[in-house]
Every structure is written in C-alpha cells, then in structure tokens.
Protein backbone atom coordinates (compact mmCIF):
# COMPACT_ATOMS: atom_id res chain seq x y z
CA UNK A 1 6.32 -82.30 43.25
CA UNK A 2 5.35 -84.06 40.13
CA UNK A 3 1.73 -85.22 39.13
CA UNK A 4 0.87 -87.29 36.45
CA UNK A 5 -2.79 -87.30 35.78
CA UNK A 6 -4.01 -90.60 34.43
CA UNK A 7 -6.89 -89.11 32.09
CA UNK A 8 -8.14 -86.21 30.77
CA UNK A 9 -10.99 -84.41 32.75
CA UNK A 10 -13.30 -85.00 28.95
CA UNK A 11 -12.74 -89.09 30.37
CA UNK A 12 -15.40 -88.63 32.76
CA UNK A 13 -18.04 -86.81 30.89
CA UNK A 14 -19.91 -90.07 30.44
CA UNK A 15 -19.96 -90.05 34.52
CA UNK A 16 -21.85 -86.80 34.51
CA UNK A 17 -24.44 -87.10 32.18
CA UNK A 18 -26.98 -87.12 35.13
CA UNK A 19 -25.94 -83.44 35.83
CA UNK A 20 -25.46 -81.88 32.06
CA UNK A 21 -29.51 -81.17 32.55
CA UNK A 22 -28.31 -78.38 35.05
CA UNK A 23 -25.97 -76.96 33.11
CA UNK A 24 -27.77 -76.68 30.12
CA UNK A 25 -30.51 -75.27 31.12
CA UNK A 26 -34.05 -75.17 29.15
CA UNK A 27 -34.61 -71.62 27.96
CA UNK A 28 -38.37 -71.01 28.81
CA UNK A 29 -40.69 -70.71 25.77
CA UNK A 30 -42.01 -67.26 24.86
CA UNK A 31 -44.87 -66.19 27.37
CA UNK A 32 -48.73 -67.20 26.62
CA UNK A 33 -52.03 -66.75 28.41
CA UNK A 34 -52.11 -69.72 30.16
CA UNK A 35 -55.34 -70.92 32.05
CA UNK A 36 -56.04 -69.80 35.55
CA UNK A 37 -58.55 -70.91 38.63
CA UNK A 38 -59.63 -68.42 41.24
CA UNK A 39 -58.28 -68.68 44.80
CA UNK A 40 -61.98 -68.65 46.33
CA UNK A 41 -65.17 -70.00 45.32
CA UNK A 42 -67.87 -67.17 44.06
CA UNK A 43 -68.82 -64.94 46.90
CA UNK A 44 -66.25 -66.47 49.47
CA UNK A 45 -63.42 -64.67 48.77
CA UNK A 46 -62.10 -62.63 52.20
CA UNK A 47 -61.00 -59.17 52.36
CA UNK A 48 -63.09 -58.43 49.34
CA UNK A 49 -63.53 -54.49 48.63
CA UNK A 50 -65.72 -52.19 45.80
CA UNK A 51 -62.76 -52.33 43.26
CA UNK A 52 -62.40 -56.11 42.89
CA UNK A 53 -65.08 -55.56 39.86
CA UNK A 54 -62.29 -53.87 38.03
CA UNK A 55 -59.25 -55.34 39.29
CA UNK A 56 -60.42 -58.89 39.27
CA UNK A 57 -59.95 -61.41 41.81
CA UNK A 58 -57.12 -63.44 43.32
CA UNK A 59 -55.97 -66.58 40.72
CA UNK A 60 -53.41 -68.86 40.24
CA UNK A 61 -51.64 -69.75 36.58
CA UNK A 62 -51.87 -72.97 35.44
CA UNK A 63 -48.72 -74.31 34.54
CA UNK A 64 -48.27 -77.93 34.62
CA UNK A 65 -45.46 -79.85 33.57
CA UNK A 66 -45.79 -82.08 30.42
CA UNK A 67 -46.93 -85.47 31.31
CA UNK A 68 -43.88 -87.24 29.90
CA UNK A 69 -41.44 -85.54 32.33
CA UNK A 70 -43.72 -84.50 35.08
CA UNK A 71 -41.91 -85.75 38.40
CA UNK A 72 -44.45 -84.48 41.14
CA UNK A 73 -43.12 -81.47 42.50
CA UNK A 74 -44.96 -78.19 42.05
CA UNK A 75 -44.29 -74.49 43.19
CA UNK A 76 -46.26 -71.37 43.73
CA UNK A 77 -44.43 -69.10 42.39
CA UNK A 78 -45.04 -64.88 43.32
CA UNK A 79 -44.01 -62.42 40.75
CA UNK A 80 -42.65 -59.11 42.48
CA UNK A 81 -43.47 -55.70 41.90
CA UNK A 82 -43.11 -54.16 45.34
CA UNK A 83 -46.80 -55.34 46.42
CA UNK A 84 -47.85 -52.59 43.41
CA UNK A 85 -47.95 -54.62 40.45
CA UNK A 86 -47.21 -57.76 39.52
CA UNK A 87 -43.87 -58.44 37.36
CA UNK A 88 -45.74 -61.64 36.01
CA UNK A 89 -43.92 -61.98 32.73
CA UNK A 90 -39.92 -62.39 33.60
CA UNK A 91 -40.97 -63.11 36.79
CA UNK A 92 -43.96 -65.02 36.56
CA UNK A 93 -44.67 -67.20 33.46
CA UNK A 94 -41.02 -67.20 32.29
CA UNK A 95 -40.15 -68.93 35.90
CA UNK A 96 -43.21 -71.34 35.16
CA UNK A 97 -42.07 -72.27 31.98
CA UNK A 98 -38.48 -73.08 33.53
CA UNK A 99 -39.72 -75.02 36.08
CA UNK A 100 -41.93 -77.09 33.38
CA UNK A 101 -38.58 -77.95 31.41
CA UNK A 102 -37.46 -80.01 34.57
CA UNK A 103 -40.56 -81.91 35.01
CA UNK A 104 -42.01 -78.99 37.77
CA UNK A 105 -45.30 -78.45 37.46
CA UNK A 106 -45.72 -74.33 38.84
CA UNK A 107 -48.72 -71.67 39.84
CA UNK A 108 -48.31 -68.36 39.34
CA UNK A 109 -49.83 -66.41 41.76
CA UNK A 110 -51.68 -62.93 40.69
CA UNK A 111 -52.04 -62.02 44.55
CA UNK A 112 -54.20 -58.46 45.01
CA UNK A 113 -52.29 -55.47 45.56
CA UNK A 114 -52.14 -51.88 47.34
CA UNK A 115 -53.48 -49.70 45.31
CA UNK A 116 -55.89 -51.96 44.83
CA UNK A 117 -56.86 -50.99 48.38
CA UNK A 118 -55.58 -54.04 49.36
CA UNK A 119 -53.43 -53.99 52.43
CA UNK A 120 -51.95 -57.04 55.01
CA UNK A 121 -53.21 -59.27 56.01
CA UNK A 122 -54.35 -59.94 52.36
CA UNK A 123 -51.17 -60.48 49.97
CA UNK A 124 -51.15 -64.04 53.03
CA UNK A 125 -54.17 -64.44 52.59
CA UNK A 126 -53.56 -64.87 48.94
CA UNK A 127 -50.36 -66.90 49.13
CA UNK A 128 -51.99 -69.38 51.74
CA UNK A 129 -54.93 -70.08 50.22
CA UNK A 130 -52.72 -70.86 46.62
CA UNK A 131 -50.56 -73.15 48.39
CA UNK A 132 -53.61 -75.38 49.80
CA UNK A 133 -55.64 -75.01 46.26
CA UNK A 134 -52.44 -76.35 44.85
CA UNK A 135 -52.16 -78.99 47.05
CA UNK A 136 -56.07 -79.91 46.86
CA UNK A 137 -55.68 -80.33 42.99
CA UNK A 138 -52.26 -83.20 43.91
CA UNK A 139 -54.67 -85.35 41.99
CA UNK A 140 -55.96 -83.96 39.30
CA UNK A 141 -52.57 -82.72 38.79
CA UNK A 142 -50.49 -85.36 39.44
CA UNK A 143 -48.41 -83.69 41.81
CA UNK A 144 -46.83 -84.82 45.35
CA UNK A 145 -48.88 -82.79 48.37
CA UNK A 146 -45.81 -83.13 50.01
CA UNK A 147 -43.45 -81.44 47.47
CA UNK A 148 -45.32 -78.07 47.00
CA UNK A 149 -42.89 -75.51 47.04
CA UNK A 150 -43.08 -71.29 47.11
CA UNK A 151 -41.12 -69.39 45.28
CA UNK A 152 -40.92 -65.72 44.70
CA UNK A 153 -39.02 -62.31 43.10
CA UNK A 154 -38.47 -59.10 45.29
CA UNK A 155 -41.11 -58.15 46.84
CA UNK A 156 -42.75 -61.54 45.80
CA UNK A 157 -40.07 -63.09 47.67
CA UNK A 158 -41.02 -61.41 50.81
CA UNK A 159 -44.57 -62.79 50.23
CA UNK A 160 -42.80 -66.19 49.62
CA UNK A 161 -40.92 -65.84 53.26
CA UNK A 162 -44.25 -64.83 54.72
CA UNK A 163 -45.51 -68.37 53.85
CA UNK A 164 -42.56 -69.72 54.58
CA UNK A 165 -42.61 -68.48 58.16
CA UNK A 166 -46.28 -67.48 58.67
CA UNK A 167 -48.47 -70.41 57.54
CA UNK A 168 -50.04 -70.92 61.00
CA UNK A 169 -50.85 -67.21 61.59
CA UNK A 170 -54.65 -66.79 60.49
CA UNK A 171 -55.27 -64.62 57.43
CA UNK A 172 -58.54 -65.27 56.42
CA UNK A 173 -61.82 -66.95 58.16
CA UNK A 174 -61.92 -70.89 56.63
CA UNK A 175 -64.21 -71.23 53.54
CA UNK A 176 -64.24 -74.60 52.21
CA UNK A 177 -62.50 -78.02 53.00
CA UNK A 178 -59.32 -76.61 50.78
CA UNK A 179 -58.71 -74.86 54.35
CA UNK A 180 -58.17 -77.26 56.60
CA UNK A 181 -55.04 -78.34 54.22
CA UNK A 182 -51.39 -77.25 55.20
CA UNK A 183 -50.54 -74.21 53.88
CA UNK A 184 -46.89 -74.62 54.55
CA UNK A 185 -44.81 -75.30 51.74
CA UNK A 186 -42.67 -77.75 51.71
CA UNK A 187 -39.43 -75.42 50.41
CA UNK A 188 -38.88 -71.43 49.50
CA UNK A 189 -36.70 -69.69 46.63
CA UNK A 190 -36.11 -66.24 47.41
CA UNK A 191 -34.84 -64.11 45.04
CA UNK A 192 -33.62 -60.89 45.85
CA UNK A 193 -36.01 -60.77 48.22
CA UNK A 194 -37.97 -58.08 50.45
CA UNK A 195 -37.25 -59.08 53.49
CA UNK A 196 -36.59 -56.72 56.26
CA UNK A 197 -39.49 -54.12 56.99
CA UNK A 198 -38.54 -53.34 60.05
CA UNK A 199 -34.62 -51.91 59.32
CA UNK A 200 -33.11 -49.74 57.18
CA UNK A 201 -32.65 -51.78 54.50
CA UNK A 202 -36.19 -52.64 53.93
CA UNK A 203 -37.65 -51.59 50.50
CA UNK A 204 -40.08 -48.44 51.58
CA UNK A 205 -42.32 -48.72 48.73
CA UNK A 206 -42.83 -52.58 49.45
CA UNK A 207 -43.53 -51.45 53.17
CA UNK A 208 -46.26 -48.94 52.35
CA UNK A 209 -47.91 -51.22 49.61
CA UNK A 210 -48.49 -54.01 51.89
CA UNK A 211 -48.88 -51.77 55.09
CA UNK A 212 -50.87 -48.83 53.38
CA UNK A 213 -49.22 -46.28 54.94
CA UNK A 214 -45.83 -44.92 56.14
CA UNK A 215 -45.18 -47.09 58.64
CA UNK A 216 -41.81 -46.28 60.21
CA UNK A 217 -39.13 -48.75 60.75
CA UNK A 218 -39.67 -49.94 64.60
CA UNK A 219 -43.09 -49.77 64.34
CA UNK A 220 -45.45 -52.92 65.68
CA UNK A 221 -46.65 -53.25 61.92
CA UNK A 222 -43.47 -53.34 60.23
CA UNK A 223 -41.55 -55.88 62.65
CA UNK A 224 -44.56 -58.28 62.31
CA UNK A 225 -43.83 -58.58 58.98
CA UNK A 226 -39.87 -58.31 58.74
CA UNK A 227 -39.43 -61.81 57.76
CA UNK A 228 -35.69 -62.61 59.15
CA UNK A 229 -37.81 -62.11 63.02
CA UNK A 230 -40.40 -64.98 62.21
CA UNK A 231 -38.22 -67.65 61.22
CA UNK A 232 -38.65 -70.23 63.47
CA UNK A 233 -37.54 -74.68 63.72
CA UNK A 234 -40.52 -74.85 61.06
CA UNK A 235 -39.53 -72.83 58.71
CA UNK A 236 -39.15 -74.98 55.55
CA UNK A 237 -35.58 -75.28 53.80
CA UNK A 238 -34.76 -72.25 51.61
CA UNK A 239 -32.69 -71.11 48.93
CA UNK A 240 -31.99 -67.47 48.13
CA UNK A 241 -30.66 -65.49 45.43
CA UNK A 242 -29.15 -62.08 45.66
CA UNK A 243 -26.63 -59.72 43.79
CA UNK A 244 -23.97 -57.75 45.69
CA UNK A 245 -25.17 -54.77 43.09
CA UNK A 246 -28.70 -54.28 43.70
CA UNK A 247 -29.03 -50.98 45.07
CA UNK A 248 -33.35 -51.34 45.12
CA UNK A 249 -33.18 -54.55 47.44
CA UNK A 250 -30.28 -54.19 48.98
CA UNK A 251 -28.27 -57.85 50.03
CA UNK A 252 -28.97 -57.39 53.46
CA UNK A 253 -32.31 -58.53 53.02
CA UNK A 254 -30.89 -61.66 51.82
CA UNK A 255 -28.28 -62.11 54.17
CA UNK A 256 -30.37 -61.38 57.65
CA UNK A 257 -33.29 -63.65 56.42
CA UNK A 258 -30.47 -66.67 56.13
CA UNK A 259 -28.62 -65.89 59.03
CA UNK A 260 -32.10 -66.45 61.03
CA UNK A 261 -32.12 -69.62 58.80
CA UNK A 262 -28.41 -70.95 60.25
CA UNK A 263 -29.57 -69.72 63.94
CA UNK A 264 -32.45 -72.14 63.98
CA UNK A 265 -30.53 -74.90 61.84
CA UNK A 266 -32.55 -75.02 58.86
CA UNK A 267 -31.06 -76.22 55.67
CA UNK A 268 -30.50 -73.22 53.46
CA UNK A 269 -28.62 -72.16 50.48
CA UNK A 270 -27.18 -68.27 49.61
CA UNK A 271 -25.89 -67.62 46.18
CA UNK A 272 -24.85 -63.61 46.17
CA UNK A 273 -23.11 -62.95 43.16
CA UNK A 274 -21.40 -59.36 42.47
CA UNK A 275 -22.57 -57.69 39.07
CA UNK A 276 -26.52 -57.66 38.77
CA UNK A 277 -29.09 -54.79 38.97
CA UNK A 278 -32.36 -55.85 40.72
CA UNK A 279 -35.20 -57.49 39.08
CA UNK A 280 -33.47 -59.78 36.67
CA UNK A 281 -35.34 -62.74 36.25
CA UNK A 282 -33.82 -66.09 35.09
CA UNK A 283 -31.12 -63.78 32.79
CA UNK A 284 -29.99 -66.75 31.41
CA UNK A 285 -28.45 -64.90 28.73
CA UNK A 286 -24.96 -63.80 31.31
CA UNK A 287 -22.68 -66.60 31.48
CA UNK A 288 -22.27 -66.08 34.39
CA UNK A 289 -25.25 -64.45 36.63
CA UNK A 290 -27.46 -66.61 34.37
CA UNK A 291 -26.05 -69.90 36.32
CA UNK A 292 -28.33 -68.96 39.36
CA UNK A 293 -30.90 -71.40 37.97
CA UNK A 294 -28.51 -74.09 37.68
CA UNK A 295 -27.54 -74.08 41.51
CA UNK A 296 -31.21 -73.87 42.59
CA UNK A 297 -32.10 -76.89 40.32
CA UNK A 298 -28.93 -79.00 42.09
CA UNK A 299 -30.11 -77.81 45.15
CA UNK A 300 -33.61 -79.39 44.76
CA UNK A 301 -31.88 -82.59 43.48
CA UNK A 302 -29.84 -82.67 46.32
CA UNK A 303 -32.37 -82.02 48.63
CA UNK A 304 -34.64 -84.94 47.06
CA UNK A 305 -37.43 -82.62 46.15
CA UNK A 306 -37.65 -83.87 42.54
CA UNK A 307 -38.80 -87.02 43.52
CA UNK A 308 -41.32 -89.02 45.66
CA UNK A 309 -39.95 -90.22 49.11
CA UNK A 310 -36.55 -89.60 48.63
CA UNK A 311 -34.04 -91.22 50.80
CA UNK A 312 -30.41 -91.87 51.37
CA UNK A 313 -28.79 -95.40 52.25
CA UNK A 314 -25.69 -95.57 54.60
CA UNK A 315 -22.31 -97.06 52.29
CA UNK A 316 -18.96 -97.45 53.53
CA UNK A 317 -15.40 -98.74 51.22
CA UNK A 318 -12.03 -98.79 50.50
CA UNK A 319 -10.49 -97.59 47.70
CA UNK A 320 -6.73 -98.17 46.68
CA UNK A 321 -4.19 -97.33 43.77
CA UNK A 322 -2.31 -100.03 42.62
CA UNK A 323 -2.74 -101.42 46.18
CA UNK A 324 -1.94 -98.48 48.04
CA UNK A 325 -4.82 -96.57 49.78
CA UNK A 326 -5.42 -93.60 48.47
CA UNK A 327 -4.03 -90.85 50.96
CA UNK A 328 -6.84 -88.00 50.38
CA UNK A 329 -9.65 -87.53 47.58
CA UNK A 330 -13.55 -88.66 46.64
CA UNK A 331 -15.74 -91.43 45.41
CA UNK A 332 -18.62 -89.95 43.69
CA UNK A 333 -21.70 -91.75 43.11
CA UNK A 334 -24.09 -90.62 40.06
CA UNK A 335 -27.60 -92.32 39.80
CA UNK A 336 -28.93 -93.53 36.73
CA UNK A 337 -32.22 -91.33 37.54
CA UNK A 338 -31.42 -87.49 36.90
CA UNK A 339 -33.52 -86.42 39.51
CA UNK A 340 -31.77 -87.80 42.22
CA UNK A 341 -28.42 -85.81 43.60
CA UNK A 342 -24.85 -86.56 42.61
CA UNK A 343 -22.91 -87.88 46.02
CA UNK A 344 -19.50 -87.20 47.18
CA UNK A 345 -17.91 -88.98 49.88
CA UNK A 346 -14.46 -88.32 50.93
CA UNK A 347 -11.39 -90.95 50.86
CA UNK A 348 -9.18 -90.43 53.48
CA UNK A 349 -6.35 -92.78 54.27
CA UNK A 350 -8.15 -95.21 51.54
CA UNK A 351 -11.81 -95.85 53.29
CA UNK A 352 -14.81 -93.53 52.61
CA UNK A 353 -18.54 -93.85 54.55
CA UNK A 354 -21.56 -92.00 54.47
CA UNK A 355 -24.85 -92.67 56.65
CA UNK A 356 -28.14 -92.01 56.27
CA UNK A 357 -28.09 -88.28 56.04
CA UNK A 358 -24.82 -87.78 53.67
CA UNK A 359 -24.85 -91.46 52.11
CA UNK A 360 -26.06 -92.02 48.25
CA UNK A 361 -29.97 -92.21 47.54
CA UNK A 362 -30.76 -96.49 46.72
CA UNK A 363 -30.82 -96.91 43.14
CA UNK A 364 -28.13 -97.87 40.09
CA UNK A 365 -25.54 -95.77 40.09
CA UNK A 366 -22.16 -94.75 38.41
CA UNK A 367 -19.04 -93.95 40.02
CA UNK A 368 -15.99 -91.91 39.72
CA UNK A 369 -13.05 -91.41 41.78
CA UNK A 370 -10.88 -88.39 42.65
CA UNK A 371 -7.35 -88.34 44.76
CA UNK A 372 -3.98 -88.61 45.24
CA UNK A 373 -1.51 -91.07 46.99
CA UNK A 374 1.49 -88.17 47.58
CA UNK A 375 0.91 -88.17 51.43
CA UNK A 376 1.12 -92.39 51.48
CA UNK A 377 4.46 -92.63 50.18
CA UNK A 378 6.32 -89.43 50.00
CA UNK A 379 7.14 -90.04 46.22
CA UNK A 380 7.66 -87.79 44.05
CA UNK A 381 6.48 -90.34 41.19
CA UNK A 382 3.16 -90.71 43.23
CA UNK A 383 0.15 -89.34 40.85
CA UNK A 384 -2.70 -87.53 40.94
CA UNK A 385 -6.00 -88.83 39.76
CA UNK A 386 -9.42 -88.24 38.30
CA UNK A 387 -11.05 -91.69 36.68
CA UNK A 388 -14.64 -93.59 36.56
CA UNK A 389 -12.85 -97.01 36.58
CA UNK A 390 -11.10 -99.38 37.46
CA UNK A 391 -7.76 -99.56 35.06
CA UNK A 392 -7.45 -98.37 31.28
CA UNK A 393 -8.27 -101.95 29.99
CA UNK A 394 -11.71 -102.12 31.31
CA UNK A 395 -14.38 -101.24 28.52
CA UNK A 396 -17.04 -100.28 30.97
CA UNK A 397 -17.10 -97.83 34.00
CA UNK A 398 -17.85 -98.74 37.88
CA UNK A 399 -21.79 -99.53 38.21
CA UNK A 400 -23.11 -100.04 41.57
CA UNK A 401 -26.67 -101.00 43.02
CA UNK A 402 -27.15 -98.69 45.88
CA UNK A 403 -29.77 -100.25 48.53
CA UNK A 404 -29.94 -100.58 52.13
CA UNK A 405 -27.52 -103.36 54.21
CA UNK A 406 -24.76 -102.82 50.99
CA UNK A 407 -22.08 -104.79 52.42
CA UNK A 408 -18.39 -102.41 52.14
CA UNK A 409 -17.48 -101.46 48.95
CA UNK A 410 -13.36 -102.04 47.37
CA UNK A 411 -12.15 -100.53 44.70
CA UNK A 412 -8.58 -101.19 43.29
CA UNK A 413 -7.81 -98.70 40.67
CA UNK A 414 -5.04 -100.33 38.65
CA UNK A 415 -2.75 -97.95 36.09
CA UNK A 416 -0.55 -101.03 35.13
C-alpha cells in the first residue's frame, strides 16, 4: 500500500523541545565534600554502640538544587554496598549531582553498617529518620514535604523498599518533633535492588550485614525483611532498574518486588535491560544502558512529581485530514513548562478524549498529530502522517490553553 509522509520526522523537533532535557542528560560534576547534618540531635541517637566514636554517626549529604532551577522535589538517596560499606561516590554524590541538574534537590544518606556492629532494625532506623529530617528542613530548603522521594543502589535499594513498605513499623523510640512527621516517601527508585532475603535469589552477604548472622532463607528474620512480602495499597509508586546480566543481584529481585507492586495496583515502572554487570551507577557513558536515567526522569514528569500539585484536566476533539477523520493515530500535547509530562491521546475514527487521570496537565501547550486515514477510505493514495500543524502554509504550530471545562477541540489538518 503506498504512504506518502507529509514531513520529515526533523519537522517536529520544535514540538519536542520540552523533552530534549531527558535525552540529553546533565553529566554530574566531579564529586566534592559536600556539607552534611546528623540524623539525631547530640546524645539522642538510637541503637548507639562503643564504635560510633570511630565510625561516626548517621548523616545526610547536603545536596540542594541551585536556586534558579530548583522545582521542589527532593530524594534521599542510599548508596549500596551490601549493608558493608557505602558505595557513596557513583552511587551517592554522582546520583545527587544528577538529580541537581533537573532542579532535584537530593540527601545522601551515610546509614551505619554491619560491621559496624550495626544490625536491623538500624539501617530503618536510619532511612526513616532521613526522610522526616528532610522533610522538616521543606523550608529552609525550599522543597515540597509532599514530593520527598527515596531512592537507592543494591543493597541501598533494599533499604529504599524498606521505607517504601515499612514506614509505619517502629524502628527507633521518638526523639524530637522531626518524629511525629511521615516518614513515607512519597516515590522509590530501585536500582538493581536487594530485595528478596527470604529466597534464593537474595544477596547472602546483604542478608548477614543487616541480619548479623547466617540467617537461612525461611527463617522469621529473613522474610520480615524480604521486601516483595511487605508491599502493601500504601506502598508509594516505584520505579526500578535492573540488568538481565547481573549475576551479584540477580533480576529476580527486581522482578518479584514489582510483581507485588501490579498485585496491589500500585503505579510502577521496570526497565531490565540485557548487557550490564551490577553496580553501575548512572553509566551514562553506554548509549545505550546509560538511557536508564532518561526513563526515570520521564517517569517523574509523567507522574507530576517535578512539580507542586500537579493535575490533569479532562479534553476531548476531533481531528480530520482534509475533512476526513482520521481512521487511527495520536494527538500529542507538549506543555510549555518542561516539568510537566508530554500527553498522548489516541484518534480513533477521528475523535480523541482523555479524563482526569490520562487527560493533559492545565497549562499552554503545543501539539502534534500522528495517523493515518488508510482504514477510512480504502485508498491506496491515502497517506500517512506525522505534523504539529495545521497545513504547510501556516507559519506557526497548534498552541492550546489547557484548563478545566475546555470545550471539544477540532483540528482540520489540510495538505492542499
């Protein structure tokens, strides 16, 4: 059948410039000591033991995003290092500096470790207590309290799904008035993650770190802390990160933890790509494994986490080709502010709708249009298109004010 396509797919760069952030992503800046806060106050600091002198306490690294770009959110972010050390470089301060380039502001968490002598319940402790001081400082720092995210890397990552599914569970006696703030975060990024200590794909030297001992398997004290058990209709929306390679974490981990996600209907995201050892950071030198940041950055777009009360309004519209409706394709709406998602409603039969769960967020925006007309008329002269407006002539592309009670939208896209 033959397809004519009206312009080039370099026409609608202009339509995407709200997404080229993603794709080009910042490189983070080479890592520097960067100022840190203590979890507790003097003296208050629970599960304390004689080699805290020498190993120093719990703290969080200040990281906040530049004040010109800074959009409210903020993540606590837990370096791995199977509960024995702490990876805080490529997965600590690199992360933080990421996160800055896009307006995050981000905490990285030195939480205490086993052979430290410190055993569960104290890596939650930790990880609790960060994620209220965080959220305690929403002034001072200018961040959202309702936008604090965890994030974390391997066995950080299982510390980041123990907050994400054990923030009520009691860690640590109250100490100040930062405890009696939520210590459930308002989204988790896993990556490769720890996950489950009670199977046979749980990381053994994670298990014994945080467990101090050799805890089989199916006993009480590993299945209280196999993560993919605990998930429960609270447990915030997550996005993980795995690679089919990883032979330390095995994908499992990933896999179980968001299959619990999908059985109690929480919005969650799995990237597992093939090629990738464990423990690779950002790696945004692959072309290809180094995209993994770009997909978690749309995914907090699109999820409205970049910005303050996000919404999404309800729109509904025809669209037609030369006056025929356009059989099957997409309207696309891209908002003038880069923080908010890209939308995609489909065109069947020429009308496209969206409500207040899959509709555009209120704001200007931009739109293009995708489709064909083949299944309308049976031609074989009928076309294929890709375009952001309305006929060749027209020296400006199709601008929209998205708010609530829009009245239908109609677009005739004219190619003579």
């Amino acid at each position: 059948m033959k397809t004519t396509r009206l312009f080039p797919i370099a026409a609608l760069a202009a339509a995407f410039v709200a997404n080229s952030r993603a794709q080009d992503a910042p490189a983070p800046a080479p890592a520097k000591p960067a100022p840190s806060v203590p979890l507790w106050p003097e003296g208050a600091t629970p599960h304390a033991n004689e080699k805290d002198a020498e190993t120093g306490k719990p703290k969080l690294h200040l990281y906040p995003a530049p004040e010109d770009s800074r959009n409210g959110c903020a993540v606590v972010v837990c370096p791995g290092g199977g509960y024995g050390g702490l990876a805080a470089d490529h997965e600590g301060h690199q992360i933080a500096q990421w996160l800055n380039g896009y307006g995050i502001s981000a905490y990285v968490l030195h939480y205490r470790l086993g052979p430290e002598g410190h055993h569960f319940p104290t890596q939650l402790a930790d990880v609790q207590r960060a994620l209220r001081l965080v959220r305690s400082r929403a002034k001072e720092d200018a961040i959202d309290d309702a936008r604090v995210g965890v994030m974390g890397f391997s066995a950080g990552g299982h510390l980041a799904s123990m907050a994400a599914t054990k923030f009520d569970e009691k860690a640590y006696e109250p100490a100040d008035a930062v405890d009696e703030i939520s210590a459930r975060p308002s989204f988790a990024v896993l990556c490769y993650p720890v996950i489950a200590m009670g199977t046979e794909h749980a990381h053994a030297g994670s298990r014994k770190n945080l467990l101090g001992g050799d805890f089989a398997p199916e006993s009480p004290e590993a299945q209280h802390v196999s993560s993919e058990l605990n998930v429960t209709a609270a447990t915030p929306p997550t996005f993980i990160f795995q690679t089919d390679e990883d032979t330390v974490v095995p994908a499992e981990n990933a896999v179980l933890f968001y299959l619990a996600l999908r059985k109690h209907h929480i919005p969650a995201e799995l990237h597992i790509y093939r090629p990738g050892p464990h423990g690779v950071g950002l790696f945004l030198g692959d072309p290809v494994l180094g995209t993994w940041p770009n997909h978690l950055y749309d995914w907090m777009r699109l999820n409205g986490f970049l910005v303050p009360g996000f919404q999404r309004v309800a729109v509904s519209g025809e669209v037609t080709l030369d006056g025929t409706p356009i059989s099957w394709g997409s309207v696309t709406f891209h908002p003038e502010n880069p923080n908010l998602p890209e939308t995609t409603l489909r065109i069947h039969a020429g009308k496209f709708s969206g409500n207040t769960e899959t509709g555009p967020p209120p704001g200007d925006s931009q739109l293009s249009f995708s489709g064909s007309i083949w299944e309308a008329t049976q031609n074989p002269d009928d076309r294929v298109i890709q375009i952001d407006r309305l006929s060749p002539e027209d020296a400006k592309p199709v601008n929209v004010e998205v708010k609530p009670g829009l009245a239908p939208l109609k677009f005739d896209i004219r190619t003579r």
